[in-house]
N, C-alpha and C. Protein backbone atom coordinates (compact mmCIF):
# COMPACT_ATOMS: atom_id res chain seq x y z
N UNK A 1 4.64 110.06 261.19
CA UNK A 1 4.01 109.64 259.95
C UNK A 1 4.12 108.13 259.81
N UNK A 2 5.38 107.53 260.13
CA UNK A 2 5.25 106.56 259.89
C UNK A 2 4.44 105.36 261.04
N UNK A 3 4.47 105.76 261.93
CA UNK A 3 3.48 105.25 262.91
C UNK A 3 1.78 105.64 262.73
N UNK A 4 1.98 106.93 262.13
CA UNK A 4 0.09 106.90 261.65
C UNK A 4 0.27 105.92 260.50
N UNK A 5 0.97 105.48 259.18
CA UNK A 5 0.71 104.51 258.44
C UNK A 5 0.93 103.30 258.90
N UNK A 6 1.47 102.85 259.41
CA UNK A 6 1.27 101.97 260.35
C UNK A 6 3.16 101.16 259.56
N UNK A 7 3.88 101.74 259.26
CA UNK A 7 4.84 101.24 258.51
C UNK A 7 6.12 101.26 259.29
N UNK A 8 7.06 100.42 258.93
CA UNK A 8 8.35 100.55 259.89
C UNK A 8 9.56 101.20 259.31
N UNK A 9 9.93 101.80 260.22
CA UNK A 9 11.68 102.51 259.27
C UNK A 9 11.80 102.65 258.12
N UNK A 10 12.43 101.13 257.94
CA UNK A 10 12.98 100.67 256.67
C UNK A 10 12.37 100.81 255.60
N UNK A 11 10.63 100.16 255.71
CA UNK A 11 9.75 100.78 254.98
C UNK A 11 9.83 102.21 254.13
N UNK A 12 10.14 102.95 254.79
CA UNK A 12 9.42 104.56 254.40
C UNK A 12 10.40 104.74 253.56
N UNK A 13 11.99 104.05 253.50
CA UNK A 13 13.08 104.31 252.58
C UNK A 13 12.49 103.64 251.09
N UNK A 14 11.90 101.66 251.32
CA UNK A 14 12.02 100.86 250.10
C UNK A 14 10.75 101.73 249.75
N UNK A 15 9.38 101.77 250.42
CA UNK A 15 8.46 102.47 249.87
C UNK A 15 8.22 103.55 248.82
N UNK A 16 9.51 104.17 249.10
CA UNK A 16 9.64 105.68 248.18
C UNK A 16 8.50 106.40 249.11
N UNK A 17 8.03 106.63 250.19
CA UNK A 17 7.63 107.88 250.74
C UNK A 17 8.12 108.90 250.79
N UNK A 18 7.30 110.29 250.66
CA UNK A 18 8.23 111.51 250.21
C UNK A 18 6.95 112.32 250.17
N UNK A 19 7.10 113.84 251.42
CA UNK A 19 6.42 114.43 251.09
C UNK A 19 6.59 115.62 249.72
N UNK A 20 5.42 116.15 248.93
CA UNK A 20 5.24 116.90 248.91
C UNK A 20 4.18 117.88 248.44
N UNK A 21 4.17 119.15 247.92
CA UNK A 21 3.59 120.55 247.87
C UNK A 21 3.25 120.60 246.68
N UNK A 22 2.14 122.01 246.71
CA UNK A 22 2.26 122.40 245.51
C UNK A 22 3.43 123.94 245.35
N UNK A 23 3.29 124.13 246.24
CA UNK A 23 4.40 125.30 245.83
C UNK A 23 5.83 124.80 245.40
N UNK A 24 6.53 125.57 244.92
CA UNK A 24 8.19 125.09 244.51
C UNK A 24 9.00 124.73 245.67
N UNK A 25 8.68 125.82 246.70
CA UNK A 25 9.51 125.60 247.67
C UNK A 25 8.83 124.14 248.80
N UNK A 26 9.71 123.45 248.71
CA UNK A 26 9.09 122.18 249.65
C UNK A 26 9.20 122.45 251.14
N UNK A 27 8.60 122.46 251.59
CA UNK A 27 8.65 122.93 253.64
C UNK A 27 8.38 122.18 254.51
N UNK A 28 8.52 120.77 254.01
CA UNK A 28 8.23 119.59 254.72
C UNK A 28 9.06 118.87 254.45
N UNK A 29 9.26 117.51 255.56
CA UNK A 29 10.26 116.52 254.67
C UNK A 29 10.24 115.52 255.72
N UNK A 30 9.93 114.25 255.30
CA UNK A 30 10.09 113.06 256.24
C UNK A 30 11.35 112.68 256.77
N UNK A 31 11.75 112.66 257.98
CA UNK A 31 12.96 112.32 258.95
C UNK A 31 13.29 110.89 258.35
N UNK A 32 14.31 110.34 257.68
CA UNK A 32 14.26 109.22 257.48
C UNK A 32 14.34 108.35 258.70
N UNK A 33 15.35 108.60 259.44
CA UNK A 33 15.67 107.83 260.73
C UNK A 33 14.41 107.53 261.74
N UNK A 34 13.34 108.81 262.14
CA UNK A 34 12.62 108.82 263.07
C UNK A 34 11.12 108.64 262.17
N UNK A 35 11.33 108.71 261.16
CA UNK A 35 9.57 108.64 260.63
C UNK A 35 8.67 109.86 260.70
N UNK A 36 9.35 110.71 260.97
CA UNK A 36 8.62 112.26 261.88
C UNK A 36 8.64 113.22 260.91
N UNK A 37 7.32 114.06 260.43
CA UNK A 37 6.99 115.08 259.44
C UNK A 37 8.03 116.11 260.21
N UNK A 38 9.05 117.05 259.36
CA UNK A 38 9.98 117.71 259.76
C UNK A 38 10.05 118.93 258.91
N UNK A 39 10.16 120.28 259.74
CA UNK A 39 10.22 121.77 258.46
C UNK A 39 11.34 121.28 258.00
N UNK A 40 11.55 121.87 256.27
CA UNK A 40 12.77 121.57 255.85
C UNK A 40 13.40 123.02 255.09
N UNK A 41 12.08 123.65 255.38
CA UNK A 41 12.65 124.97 254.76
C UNK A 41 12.27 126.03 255.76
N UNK A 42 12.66 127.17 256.49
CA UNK A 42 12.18 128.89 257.00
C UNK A 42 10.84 129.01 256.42
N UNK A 43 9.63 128.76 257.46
CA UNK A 43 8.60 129.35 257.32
C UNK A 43 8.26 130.29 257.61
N UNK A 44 8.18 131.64 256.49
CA UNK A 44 8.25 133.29 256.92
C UNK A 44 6.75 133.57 256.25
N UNK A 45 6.00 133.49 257.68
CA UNK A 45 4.04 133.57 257.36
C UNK A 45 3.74 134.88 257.41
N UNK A 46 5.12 135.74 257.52
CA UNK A 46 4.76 137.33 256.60
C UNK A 46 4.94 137.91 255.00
N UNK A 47 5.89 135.97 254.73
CA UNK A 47 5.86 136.73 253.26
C UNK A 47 4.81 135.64 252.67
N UNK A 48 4.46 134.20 253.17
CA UNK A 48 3.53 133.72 252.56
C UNK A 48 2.31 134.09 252.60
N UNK A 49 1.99 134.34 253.25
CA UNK A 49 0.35 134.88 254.21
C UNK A 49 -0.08 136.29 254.75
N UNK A 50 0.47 137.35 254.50
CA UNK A 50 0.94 138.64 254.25
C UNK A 50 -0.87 139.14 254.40
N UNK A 51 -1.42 138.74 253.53
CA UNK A 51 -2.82 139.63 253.03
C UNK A 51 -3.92 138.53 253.93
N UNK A 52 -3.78 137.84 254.73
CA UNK A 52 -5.04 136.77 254.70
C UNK A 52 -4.70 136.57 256.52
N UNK A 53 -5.70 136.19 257.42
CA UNK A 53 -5.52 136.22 258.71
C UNK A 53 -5.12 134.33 258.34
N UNK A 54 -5.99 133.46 258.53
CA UNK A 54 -5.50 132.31 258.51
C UNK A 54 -4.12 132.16 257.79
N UNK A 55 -3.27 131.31 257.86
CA UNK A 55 -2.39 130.72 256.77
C UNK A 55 -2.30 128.80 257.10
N UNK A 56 -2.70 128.48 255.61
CA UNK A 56 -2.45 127.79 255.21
C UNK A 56 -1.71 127.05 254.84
N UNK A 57 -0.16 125.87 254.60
CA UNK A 57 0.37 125.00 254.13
C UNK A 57 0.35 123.89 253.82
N UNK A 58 -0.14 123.35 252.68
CA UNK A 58 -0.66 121.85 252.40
C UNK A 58 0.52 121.38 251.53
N UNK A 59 0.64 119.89 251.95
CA UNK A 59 1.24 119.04 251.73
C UNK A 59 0.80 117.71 251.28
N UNK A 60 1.31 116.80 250.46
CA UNK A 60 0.53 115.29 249.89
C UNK A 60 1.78 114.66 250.64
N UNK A 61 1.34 113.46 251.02
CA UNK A 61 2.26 112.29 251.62
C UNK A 61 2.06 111.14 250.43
N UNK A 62 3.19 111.13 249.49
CA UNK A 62 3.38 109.80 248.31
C UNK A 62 4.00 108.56 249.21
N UNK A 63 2.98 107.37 249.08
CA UNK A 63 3.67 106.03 249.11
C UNK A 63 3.37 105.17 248.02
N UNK A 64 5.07 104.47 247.54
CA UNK A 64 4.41 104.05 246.37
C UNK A 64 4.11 102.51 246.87
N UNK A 65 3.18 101.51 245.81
CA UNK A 65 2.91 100.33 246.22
C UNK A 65 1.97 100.60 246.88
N UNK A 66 1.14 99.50 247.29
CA UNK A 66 0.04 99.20 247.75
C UNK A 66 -0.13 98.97 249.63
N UNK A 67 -1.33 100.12 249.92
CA UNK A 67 -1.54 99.81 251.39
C UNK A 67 -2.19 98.98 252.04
């Protein structure tokens, strides 16, 4: 992530980058050290996605300040 924004390390800490969801449970989470989108929670796509062949998980990537 932080190499697709084009931002360094240190950045992604002062920035306040931070993924997240709309669900409660957050299942993503930026690596601070490596910059790298990371599961942060057990993705069980029999209890989210149960009734539906695709499954879906969307996520927003917040940076604050200007790109």
């Amino acid at each position: 992530v932080a190499k697709d924004l084009g931002l360094q390390l240190p950045e992604i800490r002062d920035r306040g980058v931070r993924v997240v969801s709309e669900s409660t449970t957050q299942y993503f989470a930026l690596h601070e050290k490596t910059g790298h989108l990371v599961t942060a929670e057990r993705i069980d796509r029999e209890q989210l996605c149960r009734l539906v062949q695709q499954c879906v998980l969307r996520c927003e990537l917040i940076v604050e300040g200007q790109m």
